[in-house]
C-alpha atoms as a PDB file:
ATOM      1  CA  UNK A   1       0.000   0.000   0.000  1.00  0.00           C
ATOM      2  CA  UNK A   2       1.386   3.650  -0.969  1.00  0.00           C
ATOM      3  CA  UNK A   3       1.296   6.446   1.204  1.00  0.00           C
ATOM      4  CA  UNK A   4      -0.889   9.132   0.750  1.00  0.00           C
ATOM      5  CA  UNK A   5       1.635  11.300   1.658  1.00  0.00           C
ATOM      6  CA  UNK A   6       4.204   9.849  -0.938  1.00  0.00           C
ATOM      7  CA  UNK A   7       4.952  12.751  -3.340  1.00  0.00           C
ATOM      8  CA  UNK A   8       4.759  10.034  -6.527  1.00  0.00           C
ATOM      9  CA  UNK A   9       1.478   9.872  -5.301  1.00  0.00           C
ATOM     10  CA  UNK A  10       0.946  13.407  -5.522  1.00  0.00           C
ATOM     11  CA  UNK A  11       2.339  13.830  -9.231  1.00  0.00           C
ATOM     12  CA  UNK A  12       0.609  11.106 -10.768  1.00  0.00           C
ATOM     13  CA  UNK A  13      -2.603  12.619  -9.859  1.00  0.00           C
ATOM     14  CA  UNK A  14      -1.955  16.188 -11.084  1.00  0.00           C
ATOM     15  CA  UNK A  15      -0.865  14.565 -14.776  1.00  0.00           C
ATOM     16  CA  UNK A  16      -4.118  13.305 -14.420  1.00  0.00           C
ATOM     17  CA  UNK A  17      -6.780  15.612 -13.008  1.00  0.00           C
ATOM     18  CA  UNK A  18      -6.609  18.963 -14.316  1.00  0.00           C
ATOM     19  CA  UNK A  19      -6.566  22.309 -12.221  1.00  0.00           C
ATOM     20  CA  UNK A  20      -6.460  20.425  -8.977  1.00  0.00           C
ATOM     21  CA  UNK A  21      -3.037  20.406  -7.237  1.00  0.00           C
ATOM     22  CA  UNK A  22      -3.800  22.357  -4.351  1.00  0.00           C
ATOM     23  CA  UNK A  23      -7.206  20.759  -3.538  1.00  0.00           C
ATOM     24  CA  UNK A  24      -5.196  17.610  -4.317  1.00  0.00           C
ATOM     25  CA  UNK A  25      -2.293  18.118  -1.982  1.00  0.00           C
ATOM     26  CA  UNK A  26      -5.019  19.339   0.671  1.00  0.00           C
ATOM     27  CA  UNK A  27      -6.720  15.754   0.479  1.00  0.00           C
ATOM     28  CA  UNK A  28      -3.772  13.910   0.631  1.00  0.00           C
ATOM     29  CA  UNK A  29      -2.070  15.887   3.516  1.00  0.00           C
ATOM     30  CA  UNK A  30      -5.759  15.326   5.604  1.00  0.00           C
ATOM     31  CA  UNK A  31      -6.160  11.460   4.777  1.00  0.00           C
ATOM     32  CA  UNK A  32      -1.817  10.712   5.461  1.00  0.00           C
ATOM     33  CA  UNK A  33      -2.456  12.593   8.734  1.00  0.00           C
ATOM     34  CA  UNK A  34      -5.112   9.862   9.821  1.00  0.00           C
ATOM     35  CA  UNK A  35      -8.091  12.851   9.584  1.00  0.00           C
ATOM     36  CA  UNK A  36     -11.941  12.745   7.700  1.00  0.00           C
ATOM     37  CA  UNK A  37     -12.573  14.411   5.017  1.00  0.00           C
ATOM     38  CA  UNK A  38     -15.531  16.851   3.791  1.00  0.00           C
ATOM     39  CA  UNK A  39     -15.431  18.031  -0.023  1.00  0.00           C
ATOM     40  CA  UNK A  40     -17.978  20.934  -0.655  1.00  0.00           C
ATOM     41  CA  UNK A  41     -18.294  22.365  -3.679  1.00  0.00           C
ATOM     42  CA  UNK A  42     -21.239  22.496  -6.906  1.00  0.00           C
ATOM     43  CA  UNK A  43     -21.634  19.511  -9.242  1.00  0.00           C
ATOM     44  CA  UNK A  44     -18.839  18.397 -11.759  1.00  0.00           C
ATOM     45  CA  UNK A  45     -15.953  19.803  -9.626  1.00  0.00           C
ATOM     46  CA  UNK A  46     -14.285  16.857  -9.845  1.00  0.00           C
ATOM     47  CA  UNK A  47     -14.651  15.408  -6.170  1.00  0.00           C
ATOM     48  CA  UNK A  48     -15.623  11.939  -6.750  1.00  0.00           C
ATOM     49  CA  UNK A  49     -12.855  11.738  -9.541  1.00  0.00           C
ATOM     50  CA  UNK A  50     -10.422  13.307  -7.332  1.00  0.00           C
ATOM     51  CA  UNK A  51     -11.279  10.812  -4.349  1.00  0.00           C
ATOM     52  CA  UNK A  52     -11.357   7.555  -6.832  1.00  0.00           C
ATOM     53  CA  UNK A  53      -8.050   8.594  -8.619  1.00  0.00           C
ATOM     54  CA  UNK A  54      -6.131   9.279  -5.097  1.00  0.00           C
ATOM     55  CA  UNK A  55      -7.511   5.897  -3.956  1.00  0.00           C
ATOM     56  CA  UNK A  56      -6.287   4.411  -6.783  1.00  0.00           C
ATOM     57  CA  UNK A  57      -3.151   5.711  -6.879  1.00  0.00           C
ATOM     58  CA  UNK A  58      -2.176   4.592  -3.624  1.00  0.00           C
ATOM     59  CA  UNK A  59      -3.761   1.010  -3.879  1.00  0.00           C
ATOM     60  CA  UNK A  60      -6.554   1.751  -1.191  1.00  0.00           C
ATOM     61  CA  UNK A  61      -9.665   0.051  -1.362  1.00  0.00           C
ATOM     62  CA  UNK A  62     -12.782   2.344  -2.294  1.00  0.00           C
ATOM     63  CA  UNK A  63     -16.305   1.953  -1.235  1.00  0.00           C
ATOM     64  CA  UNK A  64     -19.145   3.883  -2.585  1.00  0.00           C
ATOM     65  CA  UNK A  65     -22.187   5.437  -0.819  1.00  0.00           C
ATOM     66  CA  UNK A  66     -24.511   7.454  -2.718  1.00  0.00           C
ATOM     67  CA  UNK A  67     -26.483   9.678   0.039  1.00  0.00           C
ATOM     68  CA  UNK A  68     -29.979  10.239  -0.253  1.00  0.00           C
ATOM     69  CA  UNK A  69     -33.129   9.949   2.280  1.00  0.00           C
ATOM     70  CA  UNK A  70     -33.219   5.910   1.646  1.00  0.00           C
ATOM     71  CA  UNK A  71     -29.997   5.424   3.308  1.00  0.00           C
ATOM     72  CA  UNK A  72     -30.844   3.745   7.106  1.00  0.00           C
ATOM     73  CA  UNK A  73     -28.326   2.685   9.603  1.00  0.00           C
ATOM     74  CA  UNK A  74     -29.382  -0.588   8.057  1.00  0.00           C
ATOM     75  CA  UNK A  75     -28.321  -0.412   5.117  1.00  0.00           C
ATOM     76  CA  UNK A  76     -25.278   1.967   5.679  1.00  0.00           C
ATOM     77  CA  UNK A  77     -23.584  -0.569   8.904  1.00  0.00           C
ATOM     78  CA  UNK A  78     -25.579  -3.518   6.885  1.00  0.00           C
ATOM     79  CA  UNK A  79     -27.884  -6.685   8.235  1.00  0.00           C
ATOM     80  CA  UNK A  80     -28.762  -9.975   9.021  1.00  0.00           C
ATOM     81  CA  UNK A  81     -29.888 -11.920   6.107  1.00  0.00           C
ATOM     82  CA  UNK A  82     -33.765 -12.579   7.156  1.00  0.00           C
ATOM     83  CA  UNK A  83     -34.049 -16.124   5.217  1.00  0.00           C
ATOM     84  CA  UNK A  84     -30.913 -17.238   6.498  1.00  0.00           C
ATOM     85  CA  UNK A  85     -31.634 -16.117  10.292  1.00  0.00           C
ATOM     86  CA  UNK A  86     -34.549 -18.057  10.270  1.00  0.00           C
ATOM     87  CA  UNK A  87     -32.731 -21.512   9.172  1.00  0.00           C
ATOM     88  CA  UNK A  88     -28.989 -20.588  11.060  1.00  0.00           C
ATOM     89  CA  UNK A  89     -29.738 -17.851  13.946  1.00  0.00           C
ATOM     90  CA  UNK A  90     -28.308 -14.837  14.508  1.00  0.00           C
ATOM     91  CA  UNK A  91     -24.744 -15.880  13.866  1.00  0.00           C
ATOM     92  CA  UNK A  92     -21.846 -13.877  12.259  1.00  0.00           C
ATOM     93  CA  UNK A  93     -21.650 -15.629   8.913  1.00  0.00           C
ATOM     94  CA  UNK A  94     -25.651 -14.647   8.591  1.00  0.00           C
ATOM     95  CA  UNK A  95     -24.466 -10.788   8.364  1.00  0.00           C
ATOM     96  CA  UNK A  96     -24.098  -9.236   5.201  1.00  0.00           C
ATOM     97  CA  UNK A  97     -21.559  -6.434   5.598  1.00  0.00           C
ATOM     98  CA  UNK A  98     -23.086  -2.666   4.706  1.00  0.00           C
ATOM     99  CA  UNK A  99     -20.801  -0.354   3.026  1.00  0.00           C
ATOM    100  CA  UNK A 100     -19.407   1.356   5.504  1.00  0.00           C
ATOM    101  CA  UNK A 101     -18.551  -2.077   8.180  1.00  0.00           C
ATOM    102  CA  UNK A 102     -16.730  -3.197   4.498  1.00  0.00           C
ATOM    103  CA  UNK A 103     -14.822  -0.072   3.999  1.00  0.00           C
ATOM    104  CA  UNK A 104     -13.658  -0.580   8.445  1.00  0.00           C
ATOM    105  CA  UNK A 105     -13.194  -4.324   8.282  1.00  0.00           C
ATOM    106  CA  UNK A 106     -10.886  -3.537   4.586  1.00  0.00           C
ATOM    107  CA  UNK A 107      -9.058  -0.423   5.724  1.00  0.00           C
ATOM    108  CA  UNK A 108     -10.944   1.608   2.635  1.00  0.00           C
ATOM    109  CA  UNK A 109     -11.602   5.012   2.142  1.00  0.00           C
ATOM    110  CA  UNK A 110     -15.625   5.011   2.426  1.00  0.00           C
ATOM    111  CA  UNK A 111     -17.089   7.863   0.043  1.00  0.00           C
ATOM    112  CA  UNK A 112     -20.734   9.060   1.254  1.00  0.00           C
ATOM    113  CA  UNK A 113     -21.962  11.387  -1.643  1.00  0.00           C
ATOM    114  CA  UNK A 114     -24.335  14.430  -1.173  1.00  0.00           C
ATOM    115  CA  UNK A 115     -23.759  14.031   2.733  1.00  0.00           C
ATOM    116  CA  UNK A 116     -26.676  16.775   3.671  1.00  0.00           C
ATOM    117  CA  UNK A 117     -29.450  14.564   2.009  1.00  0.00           C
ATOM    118  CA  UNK A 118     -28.245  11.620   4.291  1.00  0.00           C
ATOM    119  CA  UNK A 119     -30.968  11.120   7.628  1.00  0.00           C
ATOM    120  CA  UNK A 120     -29.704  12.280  10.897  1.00  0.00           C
ATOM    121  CA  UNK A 121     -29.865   8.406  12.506  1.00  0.00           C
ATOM    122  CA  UNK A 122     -27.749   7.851   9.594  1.00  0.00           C
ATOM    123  CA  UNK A 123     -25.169  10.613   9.820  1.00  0.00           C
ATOM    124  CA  UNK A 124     -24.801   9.847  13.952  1.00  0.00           C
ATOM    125  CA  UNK A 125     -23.455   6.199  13.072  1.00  0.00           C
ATOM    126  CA  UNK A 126     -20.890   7.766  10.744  1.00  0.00           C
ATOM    127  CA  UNK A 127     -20.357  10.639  13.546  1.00  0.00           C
ATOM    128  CA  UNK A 128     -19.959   7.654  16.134  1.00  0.00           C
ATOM    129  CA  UNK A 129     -17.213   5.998  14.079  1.00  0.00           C
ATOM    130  CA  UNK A 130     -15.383   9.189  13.349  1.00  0.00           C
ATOM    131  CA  UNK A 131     -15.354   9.647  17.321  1.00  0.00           C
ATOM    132  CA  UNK A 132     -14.361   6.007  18.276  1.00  0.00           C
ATOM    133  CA  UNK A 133     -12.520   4.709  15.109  1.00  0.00           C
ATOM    134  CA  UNK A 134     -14.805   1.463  15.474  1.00  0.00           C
ATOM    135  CA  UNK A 135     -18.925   0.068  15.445  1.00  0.00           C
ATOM    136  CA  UNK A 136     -20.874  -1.895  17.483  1.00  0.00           C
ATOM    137  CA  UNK A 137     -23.322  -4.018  16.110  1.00  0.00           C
ATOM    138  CA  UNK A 138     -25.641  -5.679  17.499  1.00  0.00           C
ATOM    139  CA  UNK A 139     -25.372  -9.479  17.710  1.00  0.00           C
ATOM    140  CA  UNK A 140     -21.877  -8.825  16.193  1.00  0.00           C
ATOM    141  CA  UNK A 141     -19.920  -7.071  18.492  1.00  0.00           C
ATOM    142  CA  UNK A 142     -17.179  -4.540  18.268  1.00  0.00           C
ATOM    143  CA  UNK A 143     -15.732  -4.023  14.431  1.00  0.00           C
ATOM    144  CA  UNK A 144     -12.389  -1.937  15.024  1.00  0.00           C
ATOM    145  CA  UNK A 145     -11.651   0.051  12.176  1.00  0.00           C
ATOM    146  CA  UNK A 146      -8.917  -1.209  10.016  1.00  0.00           C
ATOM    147  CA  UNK A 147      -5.460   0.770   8.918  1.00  0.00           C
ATOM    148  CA  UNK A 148      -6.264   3.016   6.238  1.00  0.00           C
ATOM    149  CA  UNK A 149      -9.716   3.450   7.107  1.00  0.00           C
ATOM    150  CA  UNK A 150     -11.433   6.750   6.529  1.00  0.00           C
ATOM    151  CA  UNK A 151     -14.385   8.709   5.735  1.00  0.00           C
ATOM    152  CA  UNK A 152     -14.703  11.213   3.029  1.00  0.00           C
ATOM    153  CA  UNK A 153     -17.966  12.883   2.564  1.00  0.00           C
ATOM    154  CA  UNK A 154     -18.744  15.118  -0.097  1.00  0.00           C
ATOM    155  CA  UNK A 155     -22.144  17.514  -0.692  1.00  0.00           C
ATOM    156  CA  UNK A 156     -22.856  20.701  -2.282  1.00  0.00           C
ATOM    157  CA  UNK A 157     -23.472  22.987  -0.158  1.00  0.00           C
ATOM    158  CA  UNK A 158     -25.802  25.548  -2.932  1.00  0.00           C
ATOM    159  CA  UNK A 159     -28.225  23.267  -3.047  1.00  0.00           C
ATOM    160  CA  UNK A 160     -31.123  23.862  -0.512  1.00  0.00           C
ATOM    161  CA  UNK A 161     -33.913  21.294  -2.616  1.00  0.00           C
ATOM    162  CA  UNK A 162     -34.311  18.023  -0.408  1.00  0.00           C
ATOM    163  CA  UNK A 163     -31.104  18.631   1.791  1.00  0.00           C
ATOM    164  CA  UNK A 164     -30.504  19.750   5.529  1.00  0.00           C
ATOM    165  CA  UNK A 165     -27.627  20.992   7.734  1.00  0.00           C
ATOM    166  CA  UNK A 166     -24.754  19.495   8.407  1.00  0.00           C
ATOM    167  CA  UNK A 167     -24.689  18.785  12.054  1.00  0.00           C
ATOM    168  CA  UNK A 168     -21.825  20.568  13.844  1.00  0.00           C
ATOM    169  CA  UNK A 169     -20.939  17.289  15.489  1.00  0.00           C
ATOM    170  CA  UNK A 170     -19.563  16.339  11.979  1.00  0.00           C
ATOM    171  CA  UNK A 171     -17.209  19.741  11.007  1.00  0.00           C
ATOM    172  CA  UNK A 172     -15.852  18.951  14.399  1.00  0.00           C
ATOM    173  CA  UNK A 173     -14.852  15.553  13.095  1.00  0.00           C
ATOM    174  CA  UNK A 174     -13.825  16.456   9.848  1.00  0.00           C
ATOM    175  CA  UNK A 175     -11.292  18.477   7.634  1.00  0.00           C
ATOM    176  CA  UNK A 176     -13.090  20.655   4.865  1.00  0.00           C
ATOM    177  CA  UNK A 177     -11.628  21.522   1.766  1.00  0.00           C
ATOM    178  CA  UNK A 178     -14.205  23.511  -0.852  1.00  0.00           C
ATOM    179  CA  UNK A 179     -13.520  23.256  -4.400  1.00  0.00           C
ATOM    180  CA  UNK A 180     -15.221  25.627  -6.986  1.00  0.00           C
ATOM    181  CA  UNK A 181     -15.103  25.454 -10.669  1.00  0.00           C
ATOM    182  CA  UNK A 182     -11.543  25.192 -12.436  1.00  0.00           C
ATOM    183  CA  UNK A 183     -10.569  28.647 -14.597  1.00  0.00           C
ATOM    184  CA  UNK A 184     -11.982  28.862 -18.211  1.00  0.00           C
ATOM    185  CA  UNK A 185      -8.233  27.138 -19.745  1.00  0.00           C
ATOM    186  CA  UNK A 186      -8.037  24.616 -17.398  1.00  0.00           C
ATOM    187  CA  UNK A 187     -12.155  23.413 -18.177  1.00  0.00           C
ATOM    188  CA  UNK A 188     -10.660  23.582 -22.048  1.00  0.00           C
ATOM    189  CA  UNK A 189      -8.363  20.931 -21.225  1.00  0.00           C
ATOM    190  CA  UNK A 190     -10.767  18.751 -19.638  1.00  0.00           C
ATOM    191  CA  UNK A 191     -12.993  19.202 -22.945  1.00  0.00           C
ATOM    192  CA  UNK A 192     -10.135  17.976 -24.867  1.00  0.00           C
ATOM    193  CA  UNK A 193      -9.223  15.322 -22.872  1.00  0.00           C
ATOM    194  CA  UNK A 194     -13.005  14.137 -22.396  1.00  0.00           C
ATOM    195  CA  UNK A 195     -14.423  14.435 -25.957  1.00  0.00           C
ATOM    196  CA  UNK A 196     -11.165  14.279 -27.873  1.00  0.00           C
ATOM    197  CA  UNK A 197     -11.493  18.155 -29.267  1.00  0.00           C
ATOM    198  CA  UNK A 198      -8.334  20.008 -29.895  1.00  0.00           C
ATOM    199  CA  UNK A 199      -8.049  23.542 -30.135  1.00  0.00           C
ATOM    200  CA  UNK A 200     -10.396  25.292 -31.989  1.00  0.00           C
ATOM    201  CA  UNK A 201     -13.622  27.496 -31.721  1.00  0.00           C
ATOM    202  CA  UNK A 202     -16.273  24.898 -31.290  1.00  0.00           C
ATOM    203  CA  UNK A 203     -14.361  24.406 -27.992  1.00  0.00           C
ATOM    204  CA  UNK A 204     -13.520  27.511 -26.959  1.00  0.00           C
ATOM    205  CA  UNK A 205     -17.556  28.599 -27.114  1.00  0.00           C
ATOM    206  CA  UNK A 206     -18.661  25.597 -25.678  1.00  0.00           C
ATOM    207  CA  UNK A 207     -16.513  26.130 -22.673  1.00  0.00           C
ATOM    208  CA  UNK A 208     -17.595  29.979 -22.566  1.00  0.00           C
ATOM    209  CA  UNK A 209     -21.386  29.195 -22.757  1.00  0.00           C
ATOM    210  CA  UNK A 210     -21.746  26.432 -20.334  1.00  0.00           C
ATOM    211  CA  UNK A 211     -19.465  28.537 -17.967  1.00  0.00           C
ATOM    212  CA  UNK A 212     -21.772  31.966 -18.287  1.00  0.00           C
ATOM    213  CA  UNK A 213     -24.835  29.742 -17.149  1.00  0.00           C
ATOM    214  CA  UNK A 214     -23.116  30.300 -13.822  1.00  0.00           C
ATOM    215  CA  UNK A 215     -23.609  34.136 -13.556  1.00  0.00           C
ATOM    216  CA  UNK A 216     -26.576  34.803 -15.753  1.00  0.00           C
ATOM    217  CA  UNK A 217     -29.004  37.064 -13.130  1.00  0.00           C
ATOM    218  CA  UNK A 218     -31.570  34.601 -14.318  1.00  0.00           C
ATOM    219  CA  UNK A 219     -30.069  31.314 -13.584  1.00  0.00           C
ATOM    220  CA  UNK A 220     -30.223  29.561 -10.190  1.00  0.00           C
ATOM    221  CA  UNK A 221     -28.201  26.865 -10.801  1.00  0.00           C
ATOM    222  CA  UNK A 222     -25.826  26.547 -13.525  1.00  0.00           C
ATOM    223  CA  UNK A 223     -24.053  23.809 -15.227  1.00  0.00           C
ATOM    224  CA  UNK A 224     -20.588  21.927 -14.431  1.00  0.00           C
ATOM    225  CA  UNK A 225     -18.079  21.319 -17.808  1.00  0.00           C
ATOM    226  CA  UNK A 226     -20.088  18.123 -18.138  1.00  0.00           C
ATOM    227  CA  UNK A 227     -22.414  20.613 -20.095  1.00  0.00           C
ATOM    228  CA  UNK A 228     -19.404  21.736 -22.345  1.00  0.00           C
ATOM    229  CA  UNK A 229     -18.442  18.386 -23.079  1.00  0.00           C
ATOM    230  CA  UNK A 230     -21.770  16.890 -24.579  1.00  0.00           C
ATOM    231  CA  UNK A 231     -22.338  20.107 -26.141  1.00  0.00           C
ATOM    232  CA  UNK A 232     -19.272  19.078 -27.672  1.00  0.00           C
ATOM    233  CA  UNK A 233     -19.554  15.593 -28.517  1.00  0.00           C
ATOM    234  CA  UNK A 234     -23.347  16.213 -29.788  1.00  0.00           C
ATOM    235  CA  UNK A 235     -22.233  19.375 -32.087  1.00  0.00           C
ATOM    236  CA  UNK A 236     -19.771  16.710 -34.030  1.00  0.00           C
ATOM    237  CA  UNK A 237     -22.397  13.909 -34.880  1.00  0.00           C
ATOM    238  CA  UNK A 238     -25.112  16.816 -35.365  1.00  0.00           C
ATOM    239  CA  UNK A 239     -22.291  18.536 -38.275  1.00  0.00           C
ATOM    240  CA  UNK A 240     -22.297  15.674 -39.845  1.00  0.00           C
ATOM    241  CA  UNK A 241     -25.957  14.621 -40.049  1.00  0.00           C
ATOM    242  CA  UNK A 242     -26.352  17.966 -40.984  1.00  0.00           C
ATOM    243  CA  UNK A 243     -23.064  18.215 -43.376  1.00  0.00           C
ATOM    244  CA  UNK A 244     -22.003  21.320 -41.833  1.00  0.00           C
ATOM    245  CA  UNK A 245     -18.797  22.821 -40.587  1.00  0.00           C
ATOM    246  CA  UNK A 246     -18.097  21.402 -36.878  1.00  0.00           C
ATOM    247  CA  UNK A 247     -17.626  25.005 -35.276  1.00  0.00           C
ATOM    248  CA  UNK A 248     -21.113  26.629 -37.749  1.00  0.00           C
ATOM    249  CA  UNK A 249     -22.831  29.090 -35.070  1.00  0.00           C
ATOM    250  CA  UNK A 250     -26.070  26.892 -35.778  1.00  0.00           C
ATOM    251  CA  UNK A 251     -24.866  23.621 -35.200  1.00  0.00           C
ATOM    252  CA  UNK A 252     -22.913  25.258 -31.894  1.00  0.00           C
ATOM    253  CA  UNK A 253     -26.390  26.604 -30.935  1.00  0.00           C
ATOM    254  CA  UNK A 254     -28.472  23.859 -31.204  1.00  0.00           C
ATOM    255  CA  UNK A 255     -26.084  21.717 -29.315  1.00  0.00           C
ATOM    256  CA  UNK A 256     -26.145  23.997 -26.751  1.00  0.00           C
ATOM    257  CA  UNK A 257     -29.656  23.669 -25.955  1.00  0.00           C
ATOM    258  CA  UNK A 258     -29.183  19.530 -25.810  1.00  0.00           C
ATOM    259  CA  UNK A 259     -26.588  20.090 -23.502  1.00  0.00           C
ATOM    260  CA  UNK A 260     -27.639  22.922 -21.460  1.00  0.00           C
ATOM    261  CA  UNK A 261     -31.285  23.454 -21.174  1.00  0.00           C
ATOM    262  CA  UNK A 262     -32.074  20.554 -18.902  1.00  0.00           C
ATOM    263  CA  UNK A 263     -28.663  21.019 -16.322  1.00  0.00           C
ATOM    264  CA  UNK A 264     -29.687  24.820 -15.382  1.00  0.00           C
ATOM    265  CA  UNK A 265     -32.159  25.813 -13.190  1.00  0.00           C
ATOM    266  CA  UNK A 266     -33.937  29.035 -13.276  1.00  0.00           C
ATOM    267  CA  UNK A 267     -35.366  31.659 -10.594  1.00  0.00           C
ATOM    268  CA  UNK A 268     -39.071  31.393  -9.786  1.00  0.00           C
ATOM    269  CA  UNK A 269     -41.387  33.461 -11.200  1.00  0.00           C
ATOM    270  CA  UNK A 270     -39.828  34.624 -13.849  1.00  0.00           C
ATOM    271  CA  UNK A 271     -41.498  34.339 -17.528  1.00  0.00           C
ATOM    272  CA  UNK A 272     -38.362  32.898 -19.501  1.00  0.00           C
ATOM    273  CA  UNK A 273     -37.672  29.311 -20.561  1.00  0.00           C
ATOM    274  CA  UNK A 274     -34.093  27.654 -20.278  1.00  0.00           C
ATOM    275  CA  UNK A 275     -34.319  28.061 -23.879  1.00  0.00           C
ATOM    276  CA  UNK A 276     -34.352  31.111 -24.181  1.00  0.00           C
ATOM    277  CA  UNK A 277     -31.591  32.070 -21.596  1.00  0.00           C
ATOM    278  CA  UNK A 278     -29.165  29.576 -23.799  1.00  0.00           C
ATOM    279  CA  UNK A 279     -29.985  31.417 -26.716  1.00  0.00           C
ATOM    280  CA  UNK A 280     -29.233  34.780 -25.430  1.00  0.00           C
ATOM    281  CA  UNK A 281     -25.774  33.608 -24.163  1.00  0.00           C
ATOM    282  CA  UNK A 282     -24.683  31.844 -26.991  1.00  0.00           C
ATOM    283  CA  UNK A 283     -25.378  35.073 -29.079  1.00  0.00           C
ATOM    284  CA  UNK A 284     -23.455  36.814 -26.272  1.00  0.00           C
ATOM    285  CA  UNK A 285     -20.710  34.552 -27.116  1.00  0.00           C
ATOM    286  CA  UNK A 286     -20.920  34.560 -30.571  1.00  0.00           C
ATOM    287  CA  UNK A 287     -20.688  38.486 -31.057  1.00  0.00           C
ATOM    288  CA  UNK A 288     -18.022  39.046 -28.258  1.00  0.00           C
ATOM    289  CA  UNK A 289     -15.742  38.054 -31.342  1.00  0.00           C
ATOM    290  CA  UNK A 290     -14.374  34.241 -30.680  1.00  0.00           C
ATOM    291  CA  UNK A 291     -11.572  35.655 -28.408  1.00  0.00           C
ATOM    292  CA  UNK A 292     -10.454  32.876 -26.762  1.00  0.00           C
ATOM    293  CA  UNK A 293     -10.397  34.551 -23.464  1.00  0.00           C
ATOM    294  CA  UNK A 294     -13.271  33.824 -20.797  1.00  0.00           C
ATOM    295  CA  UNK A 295     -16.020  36.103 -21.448  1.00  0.00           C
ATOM    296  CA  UNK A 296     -18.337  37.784 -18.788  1.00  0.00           C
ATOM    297  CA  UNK A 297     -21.484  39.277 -18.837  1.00  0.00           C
ATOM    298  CA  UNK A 298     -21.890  42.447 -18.650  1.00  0.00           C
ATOM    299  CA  UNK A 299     -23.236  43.719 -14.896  1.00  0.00           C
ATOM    300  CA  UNK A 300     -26.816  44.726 -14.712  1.00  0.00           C
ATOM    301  CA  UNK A 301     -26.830  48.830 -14.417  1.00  0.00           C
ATOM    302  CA  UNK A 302     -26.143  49.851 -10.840  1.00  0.00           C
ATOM    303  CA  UNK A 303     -24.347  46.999  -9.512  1.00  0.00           C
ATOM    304  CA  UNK A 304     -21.047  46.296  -9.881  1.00  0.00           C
ATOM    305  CA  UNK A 305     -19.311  43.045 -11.459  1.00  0.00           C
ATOM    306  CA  UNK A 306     -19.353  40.174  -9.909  1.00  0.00           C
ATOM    307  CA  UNK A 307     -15.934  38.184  -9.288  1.00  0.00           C
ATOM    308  CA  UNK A 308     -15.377  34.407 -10.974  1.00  0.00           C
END
């Protein structure tokens, strides 16, 4: 098993994630010094990527948890098989392990996604074992947690739809390390690497649209780069159904509103569709020349810009 803390470890994973050395030395430094781990930051920052690849790197077993209301002590610690008690008892080989008695009994980094739509029962267990470094279960007894073994967590922390707080009992437990969205160049570079797109303009507005969803006074929620990269990959099979230029305004546009309309989310009450706030951007992107630098909307009269 590699150390986290090994700096081979370190520069493998900044060849291969893009834009995140610091967040990545910050991860690395927390789980080598034995702590827990909370990553806040909007979707398609890169956090479950991030975790997998460090995990990966240094030969440490990974254990998913996707959080969401349906996630019981139960099922998180895990439970006796019901046919099987009936026939054998409650004995040990009856238990099917839950993710997170896996990830202690393995020595695995145990990933709980969207951590503030987890129950509270639920979020005490994983409070208990990040106070005690082991779990008692019932019927089971003590299960000690393994060399290795740690929690990372991950939520983000905009999103107010089906969520609640984060008890304090857990940020006392836990290192914290937000991540927002990687600069304009470096979400080029995942475009290329993702869809296989070199330089060029079909790119370049791709990147610029799906990143002005994020400060349009009309948008709640914008989109991650995932939204550059299918507008991407659907712009070159629609050019060639269409037997148009790969970077024609039209085939950009339309592949926008694939890509975009569905992954932002709008204020209330307002009279506009997603469609039409994709259109007006792309336009906006379209006659602010092809650049190549990372356009920005202009401020609405009276207030000042707002920093990316």
């Amino acid at each position: 098993m590699t150390s986290l803390d090994d700096r081979s470890v370190l520069d493998a994973l900044d060849r291969e994630i893009v834009g995140r050395r610091r967040e990545l030395e910050l991860l690395l430094a927390s789980l080598a010094a034995g702590r827990h781990v909370l990553l806040e930051g909007p979707p398609g920052t890169g956090k479950s990527t991030m975790l997998r690849a460090a995990a990966d790197a240094a030969h440490r077993g990974f254990v998913f948890v996707e959080g969401n209301a349906e996630l019981t002590p139960a099922r998180l610690a895990g439970q006796f098989d019901p046919s099987r008690v009936i026939a054998e008892g409650y004995v040990p080989d009856v238990f099917v392990d839950g993710p997170l008695v896996e990830a202690l009994r393995e020595g695995s980094l145990l990933y709980v996604e969207e951590l503030n739509r987890v129950p509270e029962e639920t979020v005490n267990l994983l409070i208990t074992v990040m106070s005690e470094g082991e779990l008692n279960v019932p019927r089971i007894g003590r299960v000690v947690a393994a060399d290795g073994f740690r929690i990372v967590a991950a939520m983000n922390p905009f999103d107010n739809i089906g969520t609640s707080r984060v008890a304090g009992a857990i940020y006392d437990r836990i290192c914290r390390i937000t991540m927002d969205y990687q600069t304009a160049a470096d979400e080029e570079n995942i475009v290329e690497q993702r869809a296989g797109v070199p330089e060029g303009r079909l790119r370049e507005r791709a990147v610029a649209v799906t990143r002005l969803t994020r400060d349009h006074p009309d948008i709640r929620v914008g989109s991650s780069v995932r939204g550059a990269i299918d507008q991407v990959e659907v712009a070159r099979r629609l050019a060639v159904i269409r037997g148009r230029a790969i970077d024609d305004p039209d085939v950009g546009l339309d592949a926008a509103l694939v890509a975009l309309s569905g992954r932002i989310r709008l204020h209330e009450g307002g009279d506009r569709t997603p469609e039409d706030v994709i259109r007006e951007l792309w336009a906006f992107v379209i006659e602010s020349g092809d650049r190549g630098d990372d356009p920005k909307l202009p401020a609405p009269s009276g207030a000042p810009t707002a920093p990316h």
